[in-house]
Protein backbone atom coordinates (compact mmCIF):
# COMPACT_ATOMS: atom_id res chain seq x y z
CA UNK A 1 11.11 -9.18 2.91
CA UNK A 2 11.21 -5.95 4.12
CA UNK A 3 9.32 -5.25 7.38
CA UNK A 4 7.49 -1.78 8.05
CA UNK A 5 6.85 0.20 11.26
CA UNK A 6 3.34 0.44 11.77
CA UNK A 7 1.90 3.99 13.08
CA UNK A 8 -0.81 4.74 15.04
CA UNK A 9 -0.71 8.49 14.44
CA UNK A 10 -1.76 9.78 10.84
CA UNK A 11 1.22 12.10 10.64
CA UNK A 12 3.79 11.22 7.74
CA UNK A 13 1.86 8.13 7.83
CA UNK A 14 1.10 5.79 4.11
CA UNK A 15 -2.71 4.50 4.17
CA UNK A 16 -3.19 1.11 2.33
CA UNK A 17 -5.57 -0.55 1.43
CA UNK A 18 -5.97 -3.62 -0.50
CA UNK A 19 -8.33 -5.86 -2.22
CA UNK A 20 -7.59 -9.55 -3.00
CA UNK A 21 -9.18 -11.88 -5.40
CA UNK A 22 -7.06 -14.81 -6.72
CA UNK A 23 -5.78 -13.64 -9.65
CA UNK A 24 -5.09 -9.97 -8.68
CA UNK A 25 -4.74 -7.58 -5.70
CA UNK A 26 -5.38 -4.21 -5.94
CA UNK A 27 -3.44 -2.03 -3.86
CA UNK A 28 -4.18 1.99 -3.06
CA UNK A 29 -2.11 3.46 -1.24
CA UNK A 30 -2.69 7.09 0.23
CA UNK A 31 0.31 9.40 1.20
CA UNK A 32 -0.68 13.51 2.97
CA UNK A 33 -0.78 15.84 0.30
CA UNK A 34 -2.71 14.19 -1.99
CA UNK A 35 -5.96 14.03 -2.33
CA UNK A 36 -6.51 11.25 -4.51
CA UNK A 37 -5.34 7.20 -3.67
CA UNK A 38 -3.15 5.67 -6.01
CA UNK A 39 -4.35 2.34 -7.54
CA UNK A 40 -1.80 -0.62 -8.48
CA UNK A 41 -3.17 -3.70 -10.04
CA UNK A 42 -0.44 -6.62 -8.93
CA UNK A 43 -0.68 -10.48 -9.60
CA UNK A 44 -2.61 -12.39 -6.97
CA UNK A 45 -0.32 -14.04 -4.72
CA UNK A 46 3.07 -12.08 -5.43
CA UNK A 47 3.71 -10.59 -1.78
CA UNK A 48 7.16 -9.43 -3.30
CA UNK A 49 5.50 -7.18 -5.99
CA UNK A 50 3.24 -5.56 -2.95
CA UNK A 51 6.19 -5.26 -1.16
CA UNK A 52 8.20 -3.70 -3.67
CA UNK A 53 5.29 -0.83 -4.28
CA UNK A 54 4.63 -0.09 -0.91
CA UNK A 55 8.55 0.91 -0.20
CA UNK A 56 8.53 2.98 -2.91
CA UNK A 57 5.67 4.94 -1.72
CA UNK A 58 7.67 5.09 1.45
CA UNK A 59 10.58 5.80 -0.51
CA UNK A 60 8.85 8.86 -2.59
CA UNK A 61 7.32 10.53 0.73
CA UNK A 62 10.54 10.17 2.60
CA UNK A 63 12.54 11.75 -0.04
CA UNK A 64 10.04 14.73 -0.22
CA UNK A 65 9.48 15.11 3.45
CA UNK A 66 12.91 14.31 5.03
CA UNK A 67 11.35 11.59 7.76
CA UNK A 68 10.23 8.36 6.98
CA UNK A 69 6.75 7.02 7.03
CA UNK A 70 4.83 4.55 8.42
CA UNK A 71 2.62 2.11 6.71
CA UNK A 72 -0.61 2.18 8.29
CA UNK A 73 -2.84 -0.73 7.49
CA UNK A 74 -6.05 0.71 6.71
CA UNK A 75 -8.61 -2.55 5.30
CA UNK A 76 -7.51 -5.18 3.26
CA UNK A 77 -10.88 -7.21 1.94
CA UNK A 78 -11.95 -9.89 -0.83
CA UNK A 79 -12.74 -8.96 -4.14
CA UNK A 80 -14.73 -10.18 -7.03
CA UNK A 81 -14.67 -13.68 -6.90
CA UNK A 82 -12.51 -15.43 -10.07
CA UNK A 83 -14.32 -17.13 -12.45
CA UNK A 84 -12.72 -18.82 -15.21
């Protein structure tokens, strides 16, 4: 699993946040530049999935800025509770 620094600055810095239910997480990650989050649905439970899109979001800012980011933990929470 791959492990990521964690910054306490906000410079080149990746904001996540994510919301957890048990069928699907919600991730939204927020890189500088851009004003809006981006949202990715992923299967509850499947830490490799939310692994795999956080490193390429480090992967895309690194490649445009030259450094590499952080991942910043910014609030992970419940979500709607599943019903079935």
């Amino acid at each position: 699993m791959t492990q990521f620094p964690v910054s306490t600055s906000n410079e080149q810095s990746i904001y996540a946040a994510l919301e957890l239910s048990k069928n699907s997480w919600l991730l939204a990650t927020q890189v500088p530049g851009r004003d809006n989050p981006s949202l990715y649905p992923i299967g509850g439970g499947n830490a490799e999935g939310l692994m795999a899109k956080l490193d390429a979001a480090r992967n895309r800012l690194a490649k445009v800025s030259g450094q590499t980011p952080k991942v910043t933990h910014a609030e992970i929470r419940n979500g709607p509770t599943d019903r079935r």
